[in-house]
PDB file of N, CA and C in Angstrom:
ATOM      1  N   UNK A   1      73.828 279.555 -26.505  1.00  0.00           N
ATOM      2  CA  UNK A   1      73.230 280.077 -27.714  1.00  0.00           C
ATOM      3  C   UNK A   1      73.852 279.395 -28.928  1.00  0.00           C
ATOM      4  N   UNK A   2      72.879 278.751 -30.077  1.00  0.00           N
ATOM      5  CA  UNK A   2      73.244 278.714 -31.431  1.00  0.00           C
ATOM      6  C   UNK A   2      73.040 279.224 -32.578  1.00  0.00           C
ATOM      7  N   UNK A   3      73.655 280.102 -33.094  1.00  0.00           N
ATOM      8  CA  UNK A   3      72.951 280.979 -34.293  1.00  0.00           C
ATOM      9  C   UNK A   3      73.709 280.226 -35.368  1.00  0.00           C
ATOM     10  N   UNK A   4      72.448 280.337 -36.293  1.00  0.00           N
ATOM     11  CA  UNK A   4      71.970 279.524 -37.423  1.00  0.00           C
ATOM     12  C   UNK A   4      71.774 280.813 -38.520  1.00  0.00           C
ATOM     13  N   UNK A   5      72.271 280.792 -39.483  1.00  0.00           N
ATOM     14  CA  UNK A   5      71.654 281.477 -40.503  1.00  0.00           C
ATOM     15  C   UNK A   5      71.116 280.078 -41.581  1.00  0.00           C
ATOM     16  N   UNK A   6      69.559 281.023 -41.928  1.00  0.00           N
ATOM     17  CA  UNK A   6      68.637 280.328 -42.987  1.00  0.00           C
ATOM     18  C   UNK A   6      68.512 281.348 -43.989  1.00  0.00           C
ATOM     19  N   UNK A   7      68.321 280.903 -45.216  1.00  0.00           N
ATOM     20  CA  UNK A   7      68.134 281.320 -46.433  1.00  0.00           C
ATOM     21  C   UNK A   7      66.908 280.923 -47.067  1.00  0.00           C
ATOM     22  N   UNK A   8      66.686 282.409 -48.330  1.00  0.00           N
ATOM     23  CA  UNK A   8      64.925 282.123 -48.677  1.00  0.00           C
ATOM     24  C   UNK A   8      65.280 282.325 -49.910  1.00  0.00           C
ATOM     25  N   UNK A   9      64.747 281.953 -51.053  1.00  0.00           N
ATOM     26  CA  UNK A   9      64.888 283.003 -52.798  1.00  0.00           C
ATOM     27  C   UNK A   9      63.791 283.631 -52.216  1.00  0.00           C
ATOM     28  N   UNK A  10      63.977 285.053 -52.736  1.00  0.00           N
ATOM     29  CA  UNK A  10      62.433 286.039 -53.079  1.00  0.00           C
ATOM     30  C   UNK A  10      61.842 286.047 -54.484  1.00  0.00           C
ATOM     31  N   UNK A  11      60.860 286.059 -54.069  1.00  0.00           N
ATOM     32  CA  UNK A  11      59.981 285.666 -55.566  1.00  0.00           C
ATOM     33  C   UNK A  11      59.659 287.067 -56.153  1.00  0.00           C
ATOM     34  N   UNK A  12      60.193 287.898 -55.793  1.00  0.00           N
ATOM     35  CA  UNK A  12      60.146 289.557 -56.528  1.00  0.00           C
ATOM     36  C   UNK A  12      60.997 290.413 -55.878  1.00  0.00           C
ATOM     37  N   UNK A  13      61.525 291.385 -56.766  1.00  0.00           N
ATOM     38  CA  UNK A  13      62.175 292.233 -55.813  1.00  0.00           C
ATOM     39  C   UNK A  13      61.565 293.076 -55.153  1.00  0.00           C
ATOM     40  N   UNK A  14      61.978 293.802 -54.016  1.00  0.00           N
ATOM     41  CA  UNK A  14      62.157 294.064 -53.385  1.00  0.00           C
ATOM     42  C   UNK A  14      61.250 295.792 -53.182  1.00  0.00           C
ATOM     43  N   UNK A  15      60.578 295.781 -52.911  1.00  0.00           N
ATOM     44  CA  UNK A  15      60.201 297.348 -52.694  1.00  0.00           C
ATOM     45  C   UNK A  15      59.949 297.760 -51.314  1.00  0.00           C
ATOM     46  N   UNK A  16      60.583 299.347 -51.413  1.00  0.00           N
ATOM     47  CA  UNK A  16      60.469 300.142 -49.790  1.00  0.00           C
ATOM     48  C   UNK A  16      59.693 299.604 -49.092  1.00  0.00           C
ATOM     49  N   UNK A  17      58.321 299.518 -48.957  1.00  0.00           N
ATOM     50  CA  UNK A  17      57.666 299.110 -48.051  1.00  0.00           C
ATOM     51  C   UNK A  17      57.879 297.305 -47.504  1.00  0.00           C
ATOM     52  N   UNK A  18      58.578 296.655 -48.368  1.00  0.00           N
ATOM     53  CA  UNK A  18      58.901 295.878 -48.014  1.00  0.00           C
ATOM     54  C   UNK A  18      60.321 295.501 -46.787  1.00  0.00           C
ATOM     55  N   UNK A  19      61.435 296.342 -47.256  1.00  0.00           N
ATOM     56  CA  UNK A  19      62.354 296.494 -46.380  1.00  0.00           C
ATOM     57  C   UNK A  19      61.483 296.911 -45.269  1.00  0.00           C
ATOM     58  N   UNK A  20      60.678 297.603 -45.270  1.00  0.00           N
ATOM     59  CA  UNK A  20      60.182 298.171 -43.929  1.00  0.00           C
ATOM     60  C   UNK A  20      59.773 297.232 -43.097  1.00  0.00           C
ATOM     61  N   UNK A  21      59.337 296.464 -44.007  1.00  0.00           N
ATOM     62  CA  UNK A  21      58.545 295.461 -42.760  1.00  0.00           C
ATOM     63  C   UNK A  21      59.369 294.215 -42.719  1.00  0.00           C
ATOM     64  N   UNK A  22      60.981 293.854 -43.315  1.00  0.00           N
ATOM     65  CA  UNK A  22      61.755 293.364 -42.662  1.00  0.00           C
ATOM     66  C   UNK A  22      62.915 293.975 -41.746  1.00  0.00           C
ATOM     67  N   UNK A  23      62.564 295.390 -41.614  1.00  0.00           N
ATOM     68  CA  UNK A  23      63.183 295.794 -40.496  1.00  0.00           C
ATOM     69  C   UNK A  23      62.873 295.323 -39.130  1.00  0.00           C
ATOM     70  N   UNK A  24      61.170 295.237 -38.942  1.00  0.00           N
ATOM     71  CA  UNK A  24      60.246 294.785 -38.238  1.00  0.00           C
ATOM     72  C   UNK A  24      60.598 293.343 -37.285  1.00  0.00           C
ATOM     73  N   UNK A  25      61.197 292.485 -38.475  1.00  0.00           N
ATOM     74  CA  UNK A  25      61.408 291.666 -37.975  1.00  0.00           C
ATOM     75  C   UNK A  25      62.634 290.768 -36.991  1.00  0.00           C
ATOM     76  N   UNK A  26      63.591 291.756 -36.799  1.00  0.00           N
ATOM     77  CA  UNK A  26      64.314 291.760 -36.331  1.00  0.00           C
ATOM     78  C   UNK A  26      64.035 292.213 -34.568  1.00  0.00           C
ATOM     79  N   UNK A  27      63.234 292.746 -34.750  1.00  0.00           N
ATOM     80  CA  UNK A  27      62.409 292.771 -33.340  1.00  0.00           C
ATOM     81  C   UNK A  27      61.955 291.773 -32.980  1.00  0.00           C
ATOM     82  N   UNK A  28      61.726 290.854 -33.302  1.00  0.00           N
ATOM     83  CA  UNK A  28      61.074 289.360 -32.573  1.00  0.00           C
ATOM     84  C   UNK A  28      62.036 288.427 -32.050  1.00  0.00           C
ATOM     85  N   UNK A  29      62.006 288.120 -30.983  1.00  0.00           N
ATOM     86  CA  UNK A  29      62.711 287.215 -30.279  1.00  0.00           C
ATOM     87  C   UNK A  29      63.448 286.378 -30.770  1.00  0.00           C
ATOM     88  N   UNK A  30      64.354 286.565 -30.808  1.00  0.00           N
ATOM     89  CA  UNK A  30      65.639 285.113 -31.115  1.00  0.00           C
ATOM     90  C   UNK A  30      66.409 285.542 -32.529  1.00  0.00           C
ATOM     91  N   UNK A  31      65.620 286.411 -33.403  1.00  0.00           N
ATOM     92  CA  UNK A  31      65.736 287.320 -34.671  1.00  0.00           C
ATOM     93  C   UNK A  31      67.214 287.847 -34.494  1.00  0.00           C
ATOM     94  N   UNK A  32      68.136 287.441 -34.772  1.00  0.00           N
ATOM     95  CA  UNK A  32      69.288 288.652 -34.613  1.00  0.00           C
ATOM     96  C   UNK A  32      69.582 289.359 -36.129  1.00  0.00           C
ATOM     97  N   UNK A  33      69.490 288.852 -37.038  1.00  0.00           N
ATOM     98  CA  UNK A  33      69.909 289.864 -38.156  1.00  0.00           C
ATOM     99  C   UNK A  33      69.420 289.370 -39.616  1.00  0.00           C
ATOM    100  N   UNK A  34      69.106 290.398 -40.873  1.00  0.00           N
ATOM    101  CA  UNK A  34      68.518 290.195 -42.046  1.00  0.00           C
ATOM    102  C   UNK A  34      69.115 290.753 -42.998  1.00  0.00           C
ATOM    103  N   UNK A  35      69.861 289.915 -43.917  1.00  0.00           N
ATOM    104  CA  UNK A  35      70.770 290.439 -44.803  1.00  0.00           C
ATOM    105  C   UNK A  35      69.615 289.957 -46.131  1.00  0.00           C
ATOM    106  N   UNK A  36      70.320 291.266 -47.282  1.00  0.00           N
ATOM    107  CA  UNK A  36      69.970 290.908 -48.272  1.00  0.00           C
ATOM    108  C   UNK A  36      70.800 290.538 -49.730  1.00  0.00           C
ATOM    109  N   UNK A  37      70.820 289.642 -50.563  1.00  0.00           N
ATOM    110  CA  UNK A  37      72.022 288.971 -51.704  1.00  0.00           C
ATOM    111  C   UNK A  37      71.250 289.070 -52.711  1.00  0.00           C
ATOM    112  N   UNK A  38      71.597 290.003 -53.659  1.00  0.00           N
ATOM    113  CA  UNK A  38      70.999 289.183 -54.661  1.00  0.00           C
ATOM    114  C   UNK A  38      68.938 289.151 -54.715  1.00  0.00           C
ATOM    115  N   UNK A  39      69.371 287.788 -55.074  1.00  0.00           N
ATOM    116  CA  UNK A  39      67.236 287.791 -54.762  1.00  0.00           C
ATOM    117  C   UNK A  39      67.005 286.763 -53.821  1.00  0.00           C
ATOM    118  N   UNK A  40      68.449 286.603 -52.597  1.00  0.00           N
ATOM    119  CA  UNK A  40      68.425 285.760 -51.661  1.00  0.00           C
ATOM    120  C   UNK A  40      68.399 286.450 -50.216  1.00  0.00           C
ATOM    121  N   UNK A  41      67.296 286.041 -49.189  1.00  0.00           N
ATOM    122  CA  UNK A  41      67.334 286.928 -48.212  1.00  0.00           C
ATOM    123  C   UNK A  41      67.836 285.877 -47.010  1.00  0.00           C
ATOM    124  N   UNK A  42      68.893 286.484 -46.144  1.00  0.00           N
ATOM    125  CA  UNK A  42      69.314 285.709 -45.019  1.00  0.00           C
ATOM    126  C   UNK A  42      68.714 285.942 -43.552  1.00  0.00           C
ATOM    127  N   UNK A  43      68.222 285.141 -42.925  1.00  0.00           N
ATOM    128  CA  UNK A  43      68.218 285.827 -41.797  1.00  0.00           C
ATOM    129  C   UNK A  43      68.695 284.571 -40.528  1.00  0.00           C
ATOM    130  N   UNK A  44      69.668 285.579 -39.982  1.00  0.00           N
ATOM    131  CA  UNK A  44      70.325 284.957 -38.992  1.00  0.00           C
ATOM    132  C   UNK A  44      69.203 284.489 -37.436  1.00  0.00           C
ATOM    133  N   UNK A  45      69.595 283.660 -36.649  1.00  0.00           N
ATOM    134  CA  UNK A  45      68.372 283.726 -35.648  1.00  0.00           C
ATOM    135  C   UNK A  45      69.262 282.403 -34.621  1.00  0.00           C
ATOM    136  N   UNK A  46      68.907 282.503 -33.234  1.00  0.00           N
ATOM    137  CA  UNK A  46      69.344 282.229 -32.171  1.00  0.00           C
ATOM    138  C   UNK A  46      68.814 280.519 -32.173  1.00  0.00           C
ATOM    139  N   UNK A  47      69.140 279.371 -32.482  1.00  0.00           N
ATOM    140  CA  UNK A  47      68.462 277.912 -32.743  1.00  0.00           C
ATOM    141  C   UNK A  47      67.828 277.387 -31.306  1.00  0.00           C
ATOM    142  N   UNK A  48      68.321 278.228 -30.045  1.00  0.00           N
ATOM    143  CA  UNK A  48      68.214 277.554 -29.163  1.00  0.00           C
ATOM    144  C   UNK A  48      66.340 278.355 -28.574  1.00  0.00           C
ATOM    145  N   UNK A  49      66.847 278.954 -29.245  1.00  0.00           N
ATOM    146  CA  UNK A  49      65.154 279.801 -29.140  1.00  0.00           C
ATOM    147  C   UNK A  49      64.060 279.693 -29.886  1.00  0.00           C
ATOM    148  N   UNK A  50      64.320 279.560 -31.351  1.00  0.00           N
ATOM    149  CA  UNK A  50      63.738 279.359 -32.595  1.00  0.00           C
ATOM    150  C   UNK A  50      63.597 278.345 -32.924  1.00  0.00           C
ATOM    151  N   UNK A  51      63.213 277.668 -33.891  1.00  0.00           N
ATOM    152  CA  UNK A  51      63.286 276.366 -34.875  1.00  0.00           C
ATOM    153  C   UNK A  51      63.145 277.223 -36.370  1.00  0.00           C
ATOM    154  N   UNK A  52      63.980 275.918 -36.905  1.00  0.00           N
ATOM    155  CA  UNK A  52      63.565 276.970 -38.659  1.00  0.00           C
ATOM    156  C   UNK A  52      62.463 277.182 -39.034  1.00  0.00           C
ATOM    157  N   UNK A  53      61.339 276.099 -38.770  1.00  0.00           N
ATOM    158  CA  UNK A  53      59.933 276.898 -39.797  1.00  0.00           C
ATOM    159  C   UNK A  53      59.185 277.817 -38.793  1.00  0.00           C
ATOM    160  N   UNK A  54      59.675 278.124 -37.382  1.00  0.00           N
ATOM    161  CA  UNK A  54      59.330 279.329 -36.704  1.00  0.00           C
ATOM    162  C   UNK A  54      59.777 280.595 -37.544  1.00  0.00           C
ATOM    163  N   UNK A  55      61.315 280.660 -37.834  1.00  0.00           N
ATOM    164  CA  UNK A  55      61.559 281.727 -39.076  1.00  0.00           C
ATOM    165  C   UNK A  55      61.052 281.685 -39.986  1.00  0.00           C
ATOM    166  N   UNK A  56      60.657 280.702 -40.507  1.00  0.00           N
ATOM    167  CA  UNK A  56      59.857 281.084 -42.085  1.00  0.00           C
ATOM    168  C   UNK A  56      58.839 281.546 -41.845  1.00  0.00           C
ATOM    169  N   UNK A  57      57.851 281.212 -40.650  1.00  0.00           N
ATOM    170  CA  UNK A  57      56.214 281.435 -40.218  1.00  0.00           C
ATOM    171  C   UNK A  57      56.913 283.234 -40.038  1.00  0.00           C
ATOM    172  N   UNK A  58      57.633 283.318 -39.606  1.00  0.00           N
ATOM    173  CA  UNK A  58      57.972 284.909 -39.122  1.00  0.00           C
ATOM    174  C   UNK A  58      57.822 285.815 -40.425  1.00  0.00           C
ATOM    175  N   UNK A  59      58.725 285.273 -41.525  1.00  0.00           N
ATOM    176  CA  UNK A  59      59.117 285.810 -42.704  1.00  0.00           C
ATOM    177  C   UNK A  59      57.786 286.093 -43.122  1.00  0.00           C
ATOM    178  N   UNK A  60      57.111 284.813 -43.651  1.00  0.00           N
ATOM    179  CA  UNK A  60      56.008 284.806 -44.528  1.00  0.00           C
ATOM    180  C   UNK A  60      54.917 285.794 -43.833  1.00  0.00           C
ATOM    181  N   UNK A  61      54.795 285.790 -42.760  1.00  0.00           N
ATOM    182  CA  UNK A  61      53.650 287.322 -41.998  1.00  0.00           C
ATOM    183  C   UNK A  61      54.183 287.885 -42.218  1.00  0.00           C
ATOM    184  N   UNK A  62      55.574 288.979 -42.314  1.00  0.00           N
ATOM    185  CA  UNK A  62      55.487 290.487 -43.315  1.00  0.00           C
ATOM    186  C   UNK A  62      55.445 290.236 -44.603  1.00  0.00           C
ATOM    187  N   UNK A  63      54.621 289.329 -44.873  1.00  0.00           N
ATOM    188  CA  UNK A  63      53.959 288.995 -46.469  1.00  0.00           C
ATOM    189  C   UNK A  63      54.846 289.393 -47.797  1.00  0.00           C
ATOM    190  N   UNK A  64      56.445 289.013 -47.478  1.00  0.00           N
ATOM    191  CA  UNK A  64      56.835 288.567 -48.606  1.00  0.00           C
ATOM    192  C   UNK A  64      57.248 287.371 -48.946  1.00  0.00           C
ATOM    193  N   UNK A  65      57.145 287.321 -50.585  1.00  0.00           N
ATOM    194  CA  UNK A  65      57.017 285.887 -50.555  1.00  0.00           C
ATOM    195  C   UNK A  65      58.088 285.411 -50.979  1.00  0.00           C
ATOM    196  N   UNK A  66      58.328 283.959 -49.919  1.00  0.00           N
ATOM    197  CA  UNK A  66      59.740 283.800 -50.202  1.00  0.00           C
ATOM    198  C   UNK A  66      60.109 282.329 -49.802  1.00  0.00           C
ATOM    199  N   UNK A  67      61.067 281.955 -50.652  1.00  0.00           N
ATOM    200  CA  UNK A  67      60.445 280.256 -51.123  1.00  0.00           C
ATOM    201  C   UNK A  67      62.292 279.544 -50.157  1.00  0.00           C
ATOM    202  N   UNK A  68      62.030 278.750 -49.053  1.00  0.00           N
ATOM    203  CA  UNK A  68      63.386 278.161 -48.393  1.00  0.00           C
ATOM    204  C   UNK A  68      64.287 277.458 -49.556  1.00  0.00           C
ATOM    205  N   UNK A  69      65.159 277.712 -49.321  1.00  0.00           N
ATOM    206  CA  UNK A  69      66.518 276.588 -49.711  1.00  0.00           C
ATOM    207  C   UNK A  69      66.118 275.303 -49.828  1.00  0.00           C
ATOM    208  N   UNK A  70      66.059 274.871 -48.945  1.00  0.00           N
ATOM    209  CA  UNK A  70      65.422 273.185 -48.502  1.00  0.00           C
ATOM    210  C   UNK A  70      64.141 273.740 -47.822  1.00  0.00           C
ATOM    211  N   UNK A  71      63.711 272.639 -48.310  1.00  0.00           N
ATOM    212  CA  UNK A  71      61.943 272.706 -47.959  1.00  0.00           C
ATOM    213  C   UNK A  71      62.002 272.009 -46.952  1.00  0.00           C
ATOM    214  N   UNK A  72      60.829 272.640 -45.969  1.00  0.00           N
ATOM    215  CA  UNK A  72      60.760 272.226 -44.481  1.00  0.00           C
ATOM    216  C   UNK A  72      59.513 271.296 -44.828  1.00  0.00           C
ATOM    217  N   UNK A  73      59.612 269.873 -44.629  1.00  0.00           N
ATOM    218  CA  UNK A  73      58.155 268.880 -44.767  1.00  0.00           C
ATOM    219  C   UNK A  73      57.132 269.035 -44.072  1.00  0.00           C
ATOM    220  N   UNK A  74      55.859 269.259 -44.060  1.00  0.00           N
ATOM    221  CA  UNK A  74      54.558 269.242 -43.447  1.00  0.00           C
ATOM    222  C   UNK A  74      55.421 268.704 -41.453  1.00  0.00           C
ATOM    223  N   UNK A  75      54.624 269.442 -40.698  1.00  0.00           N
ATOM    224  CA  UNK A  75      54.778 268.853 -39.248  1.00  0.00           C
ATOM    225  C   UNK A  75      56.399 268.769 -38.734  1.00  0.00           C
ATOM    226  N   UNK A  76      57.635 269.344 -39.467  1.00  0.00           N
ATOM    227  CA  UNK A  76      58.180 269.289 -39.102  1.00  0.00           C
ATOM    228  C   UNK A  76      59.037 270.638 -38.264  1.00  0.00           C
ATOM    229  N   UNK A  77      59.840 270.803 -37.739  1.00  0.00           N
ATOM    230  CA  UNK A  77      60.597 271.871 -37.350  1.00  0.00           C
ATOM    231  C   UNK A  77      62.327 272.531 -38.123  1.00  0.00           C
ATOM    232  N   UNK A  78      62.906 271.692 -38.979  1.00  0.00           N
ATOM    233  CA  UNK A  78      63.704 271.839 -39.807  1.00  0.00           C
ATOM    234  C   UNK A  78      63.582 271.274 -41.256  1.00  0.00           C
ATOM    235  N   UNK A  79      64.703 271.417 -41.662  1.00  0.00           N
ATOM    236  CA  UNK A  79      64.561 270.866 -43.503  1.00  0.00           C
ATOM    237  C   UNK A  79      64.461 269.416 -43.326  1.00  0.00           C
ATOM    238  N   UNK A  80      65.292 268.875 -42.595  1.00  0.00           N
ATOM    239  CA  UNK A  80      65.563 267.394 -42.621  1.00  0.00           C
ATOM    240  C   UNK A  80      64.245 266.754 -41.657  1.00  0.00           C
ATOM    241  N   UNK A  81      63.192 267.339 -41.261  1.00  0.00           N
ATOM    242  CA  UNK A  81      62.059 266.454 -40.912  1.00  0.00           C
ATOM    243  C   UNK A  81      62.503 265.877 -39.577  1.00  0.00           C
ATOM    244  N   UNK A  82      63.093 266.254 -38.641  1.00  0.00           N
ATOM    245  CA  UNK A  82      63.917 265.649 -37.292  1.00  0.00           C
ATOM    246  C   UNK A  82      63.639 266.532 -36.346  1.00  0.00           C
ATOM    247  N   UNK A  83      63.456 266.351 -34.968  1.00  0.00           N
ATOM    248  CA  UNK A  83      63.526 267.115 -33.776  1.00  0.00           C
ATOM    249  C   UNK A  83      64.496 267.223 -33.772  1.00  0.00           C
ATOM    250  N   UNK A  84      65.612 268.285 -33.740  1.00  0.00           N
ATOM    251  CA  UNK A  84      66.711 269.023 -33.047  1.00  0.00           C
ATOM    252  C   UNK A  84      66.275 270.083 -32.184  1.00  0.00           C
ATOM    253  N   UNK A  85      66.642 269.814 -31.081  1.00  0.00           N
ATOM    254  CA  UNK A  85      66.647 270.832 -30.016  1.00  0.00           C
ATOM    255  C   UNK A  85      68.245 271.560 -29.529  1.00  0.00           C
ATOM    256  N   UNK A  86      68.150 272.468 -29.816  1.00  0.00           N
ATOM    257  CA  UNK A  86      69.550 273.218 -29.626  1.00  0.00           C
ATOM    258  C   UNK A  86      70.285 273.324 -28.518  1.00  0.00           C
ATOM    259  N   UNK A  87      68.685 273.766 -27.635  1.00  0.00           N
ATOM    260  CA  UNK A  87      69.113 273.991 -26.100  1.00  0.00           C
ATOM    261  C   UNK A  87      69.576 273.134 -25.654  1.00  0.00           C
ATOM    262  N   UNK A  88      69.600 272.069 -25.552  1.00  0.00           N
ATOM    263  CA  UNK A  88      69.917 270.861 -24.578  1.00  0.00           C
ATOM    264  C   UNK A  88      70.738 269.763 -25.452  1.00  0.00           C
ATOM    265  N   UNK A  89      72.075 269.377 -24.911  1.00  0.00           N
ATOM    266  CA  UNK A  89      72.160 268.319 -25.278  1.00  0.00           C
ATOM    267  C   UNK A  89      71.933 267.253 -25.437  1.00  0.00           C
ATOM    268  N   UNK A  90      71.674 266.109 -26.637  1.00  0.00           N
ATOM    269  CA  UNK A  90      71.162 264.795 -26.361  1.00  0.00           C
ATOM    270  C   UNK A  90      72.214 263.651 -26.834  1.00  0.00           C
ATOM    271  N   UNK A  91      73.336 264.108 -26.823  1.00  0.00           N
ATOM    272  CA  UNK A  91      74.542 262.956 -27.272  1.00  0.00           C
ATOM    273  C   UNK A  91      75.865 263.900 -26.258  1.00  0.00           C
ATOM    274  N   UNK A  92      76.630 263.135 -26.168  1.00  0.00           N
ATOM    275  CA  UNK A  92      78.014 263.450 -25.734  1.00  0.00           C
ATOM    276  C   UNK A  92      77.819 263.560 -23.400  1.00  0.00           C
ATOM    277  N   UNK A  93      78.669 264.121 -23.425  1.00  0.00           N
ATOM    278  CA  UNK A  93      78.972 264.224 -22.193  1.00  0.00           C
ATOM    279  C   UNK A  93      77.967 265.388 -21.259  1.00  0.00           C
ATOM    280  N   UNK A  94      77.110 264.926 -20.668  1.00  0.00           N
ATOM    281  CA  UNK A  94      76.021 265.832 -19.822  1.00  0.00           C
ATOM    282  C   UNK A  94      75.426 264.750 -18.833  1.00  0.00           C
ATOM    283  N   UNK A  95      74.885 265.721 -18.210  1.00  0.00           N
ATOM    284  CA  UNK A  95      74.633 265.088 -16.958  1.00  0.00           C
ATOM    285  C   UNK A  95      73.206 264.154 -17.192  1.00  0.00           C
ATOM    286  N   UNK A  96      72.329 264.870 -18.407  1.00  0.00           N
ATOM    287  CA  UNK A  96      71.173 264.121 -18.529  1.00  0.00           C
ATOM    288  C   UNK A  96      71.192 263.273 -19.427  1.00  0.00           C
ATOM    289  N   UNK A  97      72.722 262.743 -19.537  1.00  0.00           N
ATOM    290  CA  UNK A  97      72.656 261.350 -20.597  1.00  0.00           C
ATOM    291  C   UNK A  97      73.820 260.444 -20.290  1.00  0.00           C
ATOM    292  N   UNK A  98      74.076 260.597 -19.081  1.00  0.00           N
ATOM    293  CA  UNK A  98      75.115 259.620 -18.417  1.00  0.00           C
ATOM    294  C   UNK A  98      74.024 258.458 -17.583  1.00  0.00           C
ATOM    295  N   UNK A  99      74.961 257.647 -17.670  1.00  0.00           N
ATOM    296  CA  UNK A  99      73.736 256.302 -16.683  1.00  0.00           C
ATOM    297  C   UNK A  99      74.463 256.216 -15.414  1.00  0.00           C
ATOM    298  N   UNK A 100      73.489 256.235 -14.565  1.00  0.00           N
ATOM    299  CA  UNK A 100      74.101 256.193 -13.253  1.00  0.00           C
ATOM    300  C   UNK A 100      74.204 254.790 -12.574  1.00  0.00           C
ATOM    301  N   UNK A 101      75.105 254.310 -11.770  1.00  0.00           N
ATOM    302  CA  UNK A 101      75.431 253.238 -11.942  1.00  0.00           C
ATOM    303  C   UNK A 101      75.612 252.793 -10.422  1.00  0.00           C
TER     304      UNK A 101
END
C-alpha cells in the first residue's frame, strides 16, 4: 500500500449538506480519510488502488467545487502527465525487471 494525500482549494465554504456528502466519500474504495484546512480540503487515499484524477472524479460527483493544487493535464492520471503505477515496481530490485541471463 501507498497513501498519498492530495489537496483541492474550495471555491466556497462549506455548508452542512456538503460535509454530508463528503462523509460519503470516504466509503469508496481506496478513500481512507478527508480533512478539512482552511478553504483547503485533503483527502488522503491508497495510490496503489487509486490514481489522482480518480480522486478528483470522486470529489467533483459530491458536487463540490474544488479546484487541485497542480492541475492534472487532459488524459492523464497525475499532475505531472506520467503513468505511475504504485502497485508494481518498475525500477530497482524485483523480479520483473532483472534480466535473466
Amino acid at each position: 500500500m501507498t497513501f498519498l494525500t492530495t489537496r483541492y482549494t474550495l471555491a466556497r465554504t462549506l455548508l452542512p449538506k456538503d460535509l454530508e456528502r463528503l462523509r460519503g466519500l470516504t466509503t469508496h474504495y481506496g478513500i481512507l480519510g478527508v480533512s478539512i484546512e482552511d478553504d483547503t480540503l485533503a483527502v488522503e487515499y491508497d495510490a496503489s488502488r487509486l490514481h489522482e484524477a480518480e480522486v478528483l472524479g470522486c470529489v467533483r460527483r459530491t458536487g463540490i467545487p474544488v479546484k487541485p493544487e497542480k492541475e492534472i493535464p487532459p488524459g492523464a492520471i497525475d499532475h505531472t502527465g506520467e503513468f505511475k503505477d504504485f502497485a508494481w515496481p518498475t525500477t530497482g530490485l524485483s523480479p520483473a525487471n532483472s534480466t535473466q541471463k
